[in-house]
PDB file of N, CA and C in Angstrom:
ATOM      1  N   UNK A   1    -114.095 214.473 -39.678  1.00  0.00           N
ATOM      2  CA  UNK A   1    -113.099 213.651 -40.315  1.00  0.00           C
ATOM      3  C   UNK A   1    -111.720 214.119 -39.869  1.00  0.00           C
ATOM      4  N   UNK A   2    -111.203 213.221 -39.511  1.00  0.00           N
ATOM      5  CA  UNK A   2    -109.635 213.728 -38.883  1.00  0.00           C
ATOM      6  C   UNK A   2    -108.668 213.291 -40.409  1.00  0.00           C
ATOM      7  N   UNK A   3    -107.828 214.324 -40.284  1.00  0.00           N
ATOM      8  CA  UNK A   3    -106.465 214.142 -41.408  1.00  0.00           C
ATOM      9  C   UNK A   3    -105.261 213.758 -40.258  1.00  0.00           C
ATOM     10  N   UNK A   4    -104.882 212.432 -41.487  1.00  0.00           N
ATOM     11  CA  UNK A   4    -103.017 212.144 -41.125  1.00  0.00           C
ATOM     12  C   UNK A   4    -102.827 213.055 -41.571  1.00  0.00           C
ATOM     13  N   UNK A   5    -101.559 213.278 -40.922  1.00  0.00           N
ATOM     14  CA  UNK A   5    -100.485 214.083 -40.858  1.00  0.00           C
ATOM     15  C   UNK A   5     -98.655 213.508 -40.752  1.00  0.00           C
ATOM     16  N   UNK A   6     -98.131 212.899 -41.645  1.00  0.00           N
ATOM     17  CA  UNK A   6     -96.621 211.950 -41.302  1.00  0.00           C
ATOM     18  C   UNK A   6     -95.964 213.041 -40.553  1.00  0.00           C
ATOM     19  N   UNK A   7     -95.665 212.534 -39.364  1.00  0.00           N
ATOM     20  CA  UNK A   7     -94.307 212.823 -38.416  1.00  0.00           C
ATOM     21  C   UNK A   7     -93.261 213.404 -39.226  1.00  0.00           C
ATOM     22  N   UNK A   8     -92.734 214.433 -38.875  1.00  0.00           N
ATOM     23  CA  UNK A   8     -91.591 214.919 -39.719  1.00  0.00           C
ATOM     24  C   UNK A   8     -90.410 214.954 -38.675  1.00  0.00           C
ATOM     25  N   UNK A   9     -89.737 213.840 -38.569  1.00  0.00           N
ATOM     26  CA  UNK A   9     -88.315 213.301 -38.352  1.00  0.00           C
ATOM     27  C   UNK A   9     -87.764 213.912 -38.912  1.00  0.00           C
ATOM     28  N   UNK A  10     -86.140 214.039 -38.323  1.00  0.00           N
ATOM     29  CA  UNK A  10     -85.169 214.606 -39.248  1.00  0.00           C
ATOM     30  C   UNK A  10     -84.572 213.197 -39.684  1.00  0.00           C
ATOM     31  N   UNK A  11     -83.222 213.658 -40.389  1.00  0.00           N
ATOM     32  CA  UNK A  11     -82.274 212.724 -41.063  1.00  0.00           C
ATOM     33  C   UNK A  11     -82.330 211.703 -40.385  1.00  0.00           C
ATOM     34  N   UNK A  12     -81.250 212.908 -38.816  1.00  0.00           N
ATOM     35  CA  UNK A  12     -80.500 211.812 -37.770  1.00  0.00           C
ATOM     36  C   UNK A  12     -81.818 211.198 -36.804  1.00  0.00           C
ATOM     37  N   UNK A  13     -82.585 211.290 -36.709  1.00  0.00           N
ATOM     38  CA  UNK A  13     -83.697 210.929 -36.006  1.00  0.00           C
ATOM     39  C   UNK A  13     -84.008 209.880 -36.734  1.00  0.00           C
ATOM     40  N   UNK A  14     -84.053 209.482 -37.954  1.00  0.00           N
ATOM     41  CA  UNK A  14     -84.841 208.206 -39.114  1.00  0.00           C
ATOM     42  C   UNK A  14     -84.044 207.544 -38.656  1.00  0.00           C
ATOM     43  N   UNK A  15     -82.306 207.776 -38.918  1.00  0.00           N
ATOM     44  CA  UNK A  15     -81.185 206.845 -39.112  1.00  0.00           C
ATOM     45  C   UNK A  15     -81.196 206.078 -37.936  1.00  0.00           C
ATOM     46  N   UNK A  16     -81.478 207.033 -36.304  1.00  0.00           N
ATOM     47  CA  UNK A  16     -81.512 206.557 -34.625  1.00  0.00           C
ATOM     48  C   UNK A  16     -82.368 204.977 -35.401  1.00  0.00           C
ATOM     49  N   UNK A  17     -84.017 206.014 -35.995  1.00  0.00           N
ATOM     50  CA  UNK A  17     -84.653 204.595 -35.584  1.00  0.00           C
ATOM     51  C   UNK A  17     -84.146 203.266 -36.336  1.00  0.00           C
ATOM     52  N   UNK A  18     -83.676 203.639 -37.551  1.00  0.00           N
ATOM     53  CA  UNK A  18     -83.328 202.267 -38.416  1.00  0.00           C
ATOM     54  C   UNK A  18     -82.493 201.289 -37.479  1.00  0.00           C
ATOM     55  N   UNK A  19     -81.170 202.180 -36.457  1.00  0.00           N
ATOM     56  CA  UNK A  19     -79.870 201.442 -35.949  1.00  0.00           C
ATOM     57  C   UNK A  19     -80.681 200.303 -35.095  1.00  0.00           C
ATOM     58  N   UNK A  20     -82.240 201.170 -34.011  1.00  0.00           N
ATOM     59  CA  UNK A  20     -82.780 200.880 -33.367  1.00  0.00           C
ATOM     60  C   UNK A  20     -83.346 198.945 -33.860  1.00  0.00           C
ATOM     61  N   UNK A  21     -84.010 199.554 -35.196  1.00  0.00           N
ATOM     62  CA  UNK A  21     -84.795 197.966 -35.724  1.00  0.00           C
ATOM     63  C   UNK A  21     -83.952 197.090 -35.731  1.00  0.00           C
ATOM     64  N   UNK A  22     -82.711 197.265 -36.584  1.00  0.00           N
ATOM     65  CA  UNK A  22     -81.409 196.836 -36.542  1.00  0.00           C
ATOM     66  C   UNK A  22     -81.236 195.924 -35.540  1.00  0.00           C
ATOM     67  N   UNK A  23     -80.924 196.748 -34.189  1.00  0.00           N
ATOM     68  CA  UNK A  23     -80.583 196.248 -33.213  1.00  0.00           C
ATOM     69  C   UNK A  23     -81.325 195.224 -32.159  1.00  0.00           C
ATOM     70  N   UNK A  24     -82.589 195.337 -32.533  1.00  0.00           N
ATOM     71  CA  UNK A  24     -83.567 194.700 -31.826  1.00  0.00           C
ATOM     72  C   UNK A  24     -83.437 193.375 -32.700  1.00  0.00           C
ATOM     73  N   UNK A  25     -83.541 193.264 -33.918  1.00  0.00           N
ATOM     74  CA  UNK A  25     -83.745 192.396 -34.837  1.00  0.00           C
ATOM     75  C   UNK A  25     -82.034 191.040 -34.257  1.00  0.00           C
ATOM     76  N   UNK A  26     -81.146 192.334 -34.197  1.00  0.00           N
ATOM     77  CA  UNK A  26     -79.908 190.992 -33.840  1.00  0.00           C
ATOM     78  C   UNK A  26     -80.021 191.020 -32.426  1.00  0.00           C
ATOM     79  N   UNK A  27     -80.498 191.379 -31.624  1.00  0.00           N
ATOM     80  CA  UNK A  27     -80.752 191.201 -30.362  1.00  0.00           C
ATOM     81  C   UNK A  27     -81.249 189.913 -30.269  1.00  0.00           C
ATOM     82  N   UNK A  28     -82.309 190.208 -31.065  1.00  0.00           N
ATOM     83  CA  UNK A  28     -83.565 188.798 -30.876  1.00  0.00           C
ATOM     84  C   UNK A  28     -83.041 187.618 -31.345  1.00  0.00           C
ATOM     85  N   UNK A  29     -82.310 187.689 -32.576  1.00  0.00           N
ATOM     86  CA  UNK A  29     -81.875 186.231 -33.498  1.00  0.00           C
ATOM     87  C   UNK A  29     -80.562 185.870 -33.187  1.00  0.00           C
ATOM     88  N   UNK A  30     -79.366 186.894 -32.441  1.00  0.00           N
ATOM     89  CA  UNK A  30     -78.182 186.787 -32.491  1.00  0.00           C
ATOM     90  C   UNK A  30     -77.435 187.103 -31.236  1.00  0.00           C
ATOM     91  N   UNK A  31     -78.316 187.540 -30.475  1.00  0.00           N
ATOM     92  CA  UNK A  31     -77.620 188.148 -29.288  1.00  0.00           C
ATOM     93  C   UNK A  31     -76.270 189.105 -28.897  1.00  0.00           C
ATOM     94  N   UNK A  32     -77.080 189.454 -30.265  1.00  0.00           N
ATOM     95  CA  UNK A  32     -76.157 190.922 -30.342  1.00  0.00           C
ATOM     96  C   UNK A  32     -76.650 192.099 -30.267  1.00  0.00           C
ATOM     97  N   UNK A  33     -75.813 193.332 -30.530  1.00  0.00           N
ATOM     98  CA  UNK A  33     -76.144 194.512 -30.376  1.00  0.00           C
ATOM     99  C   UNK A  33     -75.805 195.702 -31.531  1.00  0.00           C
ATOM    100  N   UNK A  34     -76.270 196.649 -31.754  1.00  0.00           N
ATOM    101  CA  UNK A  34     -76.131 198.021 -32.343  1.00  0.00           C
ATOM    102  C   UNK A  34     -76.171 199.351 -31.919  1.00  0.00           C
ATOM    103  N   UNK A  35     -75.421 200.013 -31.279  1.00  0.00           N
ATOM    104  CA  UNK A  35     -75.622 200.928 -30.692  1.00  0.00           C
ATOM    105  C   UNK A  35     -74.957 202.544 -31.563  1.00  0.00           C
ATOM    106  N   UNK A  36     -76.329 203.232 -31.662  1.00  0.00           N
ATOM    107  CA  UNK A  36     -75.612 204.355 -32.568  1.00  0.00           C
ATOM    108  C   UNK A  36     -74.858 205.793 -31.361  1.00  0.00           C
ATOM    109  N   UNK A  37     -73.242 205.371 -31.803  1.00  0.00           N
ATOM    110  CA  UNK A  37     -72.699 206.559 -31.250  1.00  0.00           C
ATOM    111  C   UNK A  37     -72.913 207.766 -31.563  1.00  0.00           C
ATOM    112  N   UNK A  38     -72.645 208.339 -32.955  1.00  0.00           N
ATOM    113  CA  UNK A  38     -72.843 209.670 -33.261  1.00  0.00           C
ATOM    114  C   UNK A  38     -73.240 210.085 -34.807  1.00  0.00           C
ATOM    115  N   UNK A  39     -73.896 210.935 -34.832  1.00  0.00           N
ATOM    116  CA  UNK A  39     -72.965 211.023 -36.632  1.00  0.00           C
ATOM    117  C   UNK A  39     -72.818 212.402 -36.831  1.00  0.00           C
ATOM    118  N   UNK A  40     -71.668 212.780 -37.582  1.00  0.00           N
ATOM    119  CA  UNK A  40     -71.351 213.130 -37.960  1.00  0.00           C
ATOM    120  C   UNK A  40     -71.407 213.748 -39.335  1.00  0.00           C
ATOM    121  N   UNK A  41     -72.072 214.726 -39.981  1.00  0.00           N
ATOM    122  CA  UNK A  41     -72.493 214.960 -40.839  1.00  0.00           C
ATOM    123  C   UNK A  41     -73.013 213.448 -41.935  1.00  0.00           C
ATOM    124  N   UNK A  42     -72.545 212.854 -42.863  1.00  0.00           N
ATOM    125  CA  UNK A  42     -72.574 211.688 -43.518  1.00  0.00           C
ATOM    126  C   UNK A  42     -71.601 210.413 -43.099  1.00  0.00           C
ATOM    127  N   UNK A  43     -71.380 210.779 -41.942  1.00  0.00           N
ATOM    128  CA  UNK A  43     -71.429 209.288 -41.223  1.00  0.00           C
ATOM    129  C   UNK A  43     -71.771 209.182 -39.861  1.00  0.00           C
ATOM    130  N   UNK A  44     -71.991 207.960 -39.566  1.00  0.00           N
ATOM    131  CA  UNK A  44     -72.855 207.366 -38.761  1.00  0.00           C
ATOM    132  C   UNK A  44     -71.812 206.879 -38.308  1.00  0.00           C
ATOM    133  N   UNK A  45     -71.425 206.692 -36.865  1.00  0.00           N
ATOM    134  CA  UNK A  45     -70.709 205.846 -35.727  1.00  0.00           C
ATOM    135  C   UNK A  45     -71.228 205.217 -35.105  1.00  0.00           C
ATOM    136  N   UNK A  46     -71.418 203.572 -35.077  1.00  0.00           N
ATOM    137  CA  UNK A  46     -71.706 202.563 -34.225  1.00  0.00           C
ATOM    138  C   UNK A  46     -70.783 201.730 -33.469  1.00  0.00           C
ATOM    139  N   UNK A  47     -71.751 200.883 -32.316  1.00  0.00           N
ATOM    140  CA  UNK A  47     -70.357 199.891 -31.929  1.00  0.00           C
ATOM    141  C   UNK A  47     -71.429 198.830 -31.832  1.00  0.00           C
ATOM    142  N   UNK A  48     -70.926 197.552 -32.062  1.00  0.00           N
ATOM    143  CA  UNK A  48     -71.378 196.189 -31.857  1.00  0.00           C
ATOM    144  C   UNK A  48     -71.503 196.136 -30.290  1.00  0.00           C
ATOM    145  N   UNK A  49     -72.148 195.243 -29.852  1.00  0.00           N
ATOM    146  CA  UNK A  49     -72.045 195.104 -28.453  1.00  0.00           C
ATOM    147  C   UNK A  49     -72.728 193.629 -28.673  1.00  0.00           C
ATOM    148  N   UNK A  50     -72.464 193.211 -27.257  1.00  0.00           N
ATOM    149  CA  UNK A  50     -73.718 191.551 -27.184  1.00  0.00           C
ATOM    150  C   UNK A  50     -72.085 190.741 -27.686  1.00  0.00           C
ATOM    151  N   UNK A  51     -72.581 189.951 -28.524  1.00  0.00           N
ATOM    152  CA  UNK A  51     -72.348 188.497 -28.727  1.00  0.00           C
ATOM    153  C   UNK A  51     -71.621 189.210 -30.620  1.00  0.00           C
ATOM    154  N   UNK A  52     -71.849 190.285 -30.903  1.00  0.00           N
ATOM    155  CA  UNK A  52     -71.153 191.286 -32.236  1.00  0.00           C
ATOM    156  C   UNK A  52     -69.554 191.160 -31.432  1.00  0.00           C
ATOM    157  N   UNK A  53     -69.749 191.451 -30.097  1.00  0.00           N
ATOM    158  CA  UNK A  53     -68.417 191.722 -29.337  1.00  0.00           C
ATOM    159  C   UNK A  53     -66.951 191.163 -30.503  1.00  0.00           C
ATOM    160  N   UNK A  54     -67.168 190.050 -30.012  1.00  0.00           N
ATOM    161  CA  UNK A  54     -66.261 188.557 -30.185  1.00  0.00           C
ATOM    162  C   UNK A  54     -66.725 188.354 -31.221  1.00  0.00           C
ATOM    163  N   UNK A  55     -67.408 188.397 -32.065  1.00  0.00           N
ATOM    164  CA  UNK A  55     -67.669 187.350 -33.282  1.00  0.00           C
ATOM    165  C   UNK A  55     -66.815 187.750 -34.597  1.00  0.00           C
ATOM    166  N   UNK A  56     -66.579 186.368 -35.284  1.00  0.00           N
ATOM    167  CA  UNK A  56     -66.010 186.970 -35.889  1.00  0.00           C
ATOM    168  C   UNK A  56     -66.324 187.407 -37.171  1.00  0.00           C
ATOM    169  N   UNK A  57     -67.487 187.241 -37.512  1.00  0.00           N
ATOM    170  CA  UNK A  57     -68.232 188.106 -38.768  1.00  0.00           C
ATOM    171  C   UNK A  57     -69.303 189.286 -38.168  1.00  0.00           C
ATOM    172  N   UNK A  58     -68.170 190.038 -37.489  1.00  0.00           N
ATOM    173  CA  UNK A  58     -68.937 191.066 -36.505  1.00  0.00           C
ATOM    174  C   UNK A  58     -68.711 192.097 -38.350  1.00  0.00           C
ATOM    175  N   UNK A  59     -67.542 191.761 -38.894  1.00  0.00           N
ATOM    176  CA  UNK A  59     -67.469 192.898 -40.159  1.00  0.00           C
ATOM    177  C   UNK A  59     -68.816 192.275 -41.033  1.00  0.00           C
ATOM    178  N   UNK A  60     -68.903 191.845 -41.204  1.00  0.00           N
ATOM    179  CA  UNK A  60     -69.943 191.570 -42.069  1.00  0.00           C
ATOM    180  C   UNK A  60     -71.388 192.039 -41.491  1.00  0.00           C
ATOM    181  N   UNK A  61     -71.309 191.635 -40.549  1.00  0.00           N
ATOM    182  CA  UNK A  61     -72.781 192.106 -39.554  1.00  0.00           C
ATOM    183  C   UNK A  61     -73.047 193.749 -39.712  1.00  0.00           C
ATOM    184  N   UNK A  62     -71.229 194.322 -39.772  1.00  0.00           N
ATOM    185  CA  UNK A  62     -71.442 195.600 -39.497  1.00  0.00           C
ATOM    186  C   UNK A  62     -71.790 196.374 -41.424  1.00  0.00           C
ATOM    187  N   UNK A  63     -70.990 195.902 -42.078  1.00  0.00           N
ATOM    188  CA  UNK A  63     -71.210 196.279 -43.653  1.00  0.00           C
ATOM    189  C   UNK A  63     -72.764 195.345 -44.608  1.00  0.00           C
ATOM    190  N   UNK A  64     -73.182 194.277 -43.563  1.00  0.00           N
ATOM    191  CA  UNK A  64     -74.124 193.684 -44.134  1.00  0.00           C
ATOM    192  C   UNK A  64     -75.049 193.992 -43.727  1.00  0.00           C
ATOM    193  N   UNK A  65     -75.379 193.551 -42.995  1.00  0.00           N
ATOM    194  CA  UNK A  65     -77.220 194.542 -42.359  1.00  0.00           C
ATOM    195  C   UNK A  65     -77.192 196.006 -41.827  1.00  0.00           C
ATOM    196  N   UNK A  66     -76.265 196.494 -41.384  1.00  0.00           N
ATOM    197  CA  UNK A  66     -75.932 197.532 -40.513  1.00  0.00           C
ATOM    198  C   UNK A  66     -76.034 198.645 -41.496  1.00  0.00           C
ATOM    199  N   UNK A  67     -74.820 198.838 -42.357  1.00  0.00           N
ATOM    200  CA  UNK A  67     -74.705 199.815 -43.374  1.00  0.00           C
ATOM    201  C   UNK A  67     -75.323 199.369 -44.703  1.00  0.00           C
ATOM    202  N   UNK A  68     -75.627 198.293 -45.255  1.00  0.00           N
ATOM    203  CA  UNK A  68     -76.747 197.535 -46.289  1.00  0.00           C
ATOM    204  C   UNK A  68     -78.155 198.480 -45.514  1.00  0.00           C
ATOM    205  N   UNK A  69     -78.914 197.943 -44.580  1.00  0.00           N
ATOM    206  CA  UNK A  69     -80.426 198.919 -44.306  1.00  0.00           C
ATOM    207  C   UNK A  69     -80.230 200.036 -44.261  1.00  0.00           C
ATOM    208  N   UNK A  70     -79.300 200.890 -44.065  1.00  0.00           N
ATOM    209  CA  UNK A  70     -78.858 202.033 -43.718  1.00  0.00           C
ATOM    210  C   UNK A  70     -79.059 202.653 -45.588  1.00  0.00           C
ATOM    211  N   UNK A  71     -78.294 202.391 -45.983  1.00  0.00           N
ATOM    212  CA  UNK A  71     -77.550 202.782 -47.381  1.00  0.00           C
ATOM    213  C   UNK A  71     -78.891 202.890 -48.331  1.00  0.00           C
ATOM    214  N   UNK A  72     -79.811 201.755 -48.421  1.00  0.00           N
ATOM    215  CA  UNK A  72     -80.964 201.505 -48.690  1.00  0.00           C
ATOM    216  C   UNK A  72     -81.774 203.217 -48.597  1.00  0.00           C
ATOM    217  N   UNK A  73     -81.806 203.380 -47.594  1.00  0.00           N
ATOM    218  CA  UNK A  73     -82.687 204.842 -46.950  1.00  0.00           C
ATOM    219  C   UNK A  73     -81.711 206.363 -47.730  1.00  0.00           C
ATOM    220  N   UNK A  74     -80.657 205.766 -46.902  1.00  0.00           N
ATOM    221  CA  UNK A  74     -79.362 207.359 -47.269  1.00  0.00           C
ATOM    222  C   UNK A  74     -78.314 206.534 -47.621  1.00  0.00           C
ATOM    223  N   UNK A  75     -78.291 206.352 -49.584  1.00  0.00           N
ATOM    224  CA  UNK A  75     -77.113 205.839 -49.714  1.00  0.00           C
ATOM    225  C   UNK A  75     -75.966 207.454 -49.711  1.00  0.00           C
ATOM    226  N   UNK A  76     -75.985 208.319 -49.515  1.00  0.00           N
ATOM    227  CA  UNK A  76     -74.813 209.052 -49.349  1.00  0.00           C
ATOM    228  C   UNK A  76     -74.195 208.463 -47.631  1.00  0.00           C
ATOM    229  N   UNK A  77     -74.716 208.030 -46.810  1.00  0.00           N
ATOM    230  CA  UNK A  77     -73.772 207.909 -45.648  1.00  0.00           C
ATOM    231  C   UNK A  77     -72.795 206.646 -45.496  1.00  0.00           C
ATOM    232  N   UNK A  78     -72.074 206.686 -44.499  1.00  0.00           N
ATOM    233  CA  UNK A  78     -70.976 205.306 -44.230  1.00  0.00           C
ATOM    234  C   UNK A  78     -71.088 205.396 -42.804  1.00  0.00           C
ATOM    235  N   UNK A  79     -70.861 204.090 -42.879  1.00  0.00           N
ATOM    236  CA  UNK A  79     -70.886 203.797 -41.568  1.00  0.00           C
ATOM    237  C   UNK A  79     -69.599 203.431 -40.993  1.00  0.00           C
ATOM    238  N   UNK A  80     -69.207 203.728 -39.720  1.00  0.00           N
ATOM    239  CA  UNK A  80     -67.951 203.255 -39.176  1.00  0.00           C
ATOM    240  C   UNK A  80     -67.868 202.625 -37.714  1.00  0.00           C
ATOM    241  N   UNK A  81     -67.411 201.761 -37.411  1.00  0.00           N
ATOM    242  CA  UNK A  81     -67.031 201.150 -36.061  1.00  0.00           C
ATOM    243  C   UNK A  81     -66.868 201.705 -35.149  1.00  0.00           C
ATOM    244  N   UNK A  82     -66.848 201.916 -34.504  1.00  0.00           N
ATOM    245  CA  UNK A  82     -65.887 202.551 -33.051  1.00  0.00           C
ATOM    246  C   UNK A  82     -65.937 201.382 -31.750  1.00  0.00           C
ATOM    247  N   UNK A  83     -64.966 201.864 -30.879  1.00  0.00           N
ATOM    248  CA  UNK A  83     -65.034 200.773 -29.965  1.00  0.00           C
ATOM    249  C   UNK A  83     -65.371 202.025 -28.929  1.00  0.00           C
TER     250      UNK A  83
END
């Protein structure tokens, strides 16, 4: 009989994959992008890319799904823009 065993990810490793689903998800429906720059103890640095570029509810994209799924998991972090 074999035993699971869950993967033990860290923090910043969970958060990579969430930006990741994130990003695939507006990739696919929006032709946009999410790309995680850094973080920084309790925050997280992203930049829009794609079709997020120019848009102009790129803020909402970024405080609505972006830091909304995020917050969900680790509500202590924030998320911030960068270009």
């Amino acid at each position: 009989m074999k035993i699971h065993v869950e993967p033990d990810f860290s923090r910043n490793e969970q958060i990579a994959g969430l930006i990741e689903q994130i990003s695939a998800y507006i990739e696919q429906y929006h032709h946009g992008t999410v790309q995680l720059v850094g973080i920084e103890g309790d925050t997280v640095k992203v930049r829009l890319g794609g079709a997020c570029e120019s848009c102009h509810l790129s803020e909402h994209t970024l405080q609505g799904w972006v830091a909304g799924t995020i917050r969900q998991f680790f509500p202590e972090v924030s998320i911030e823009s960068v270009s």
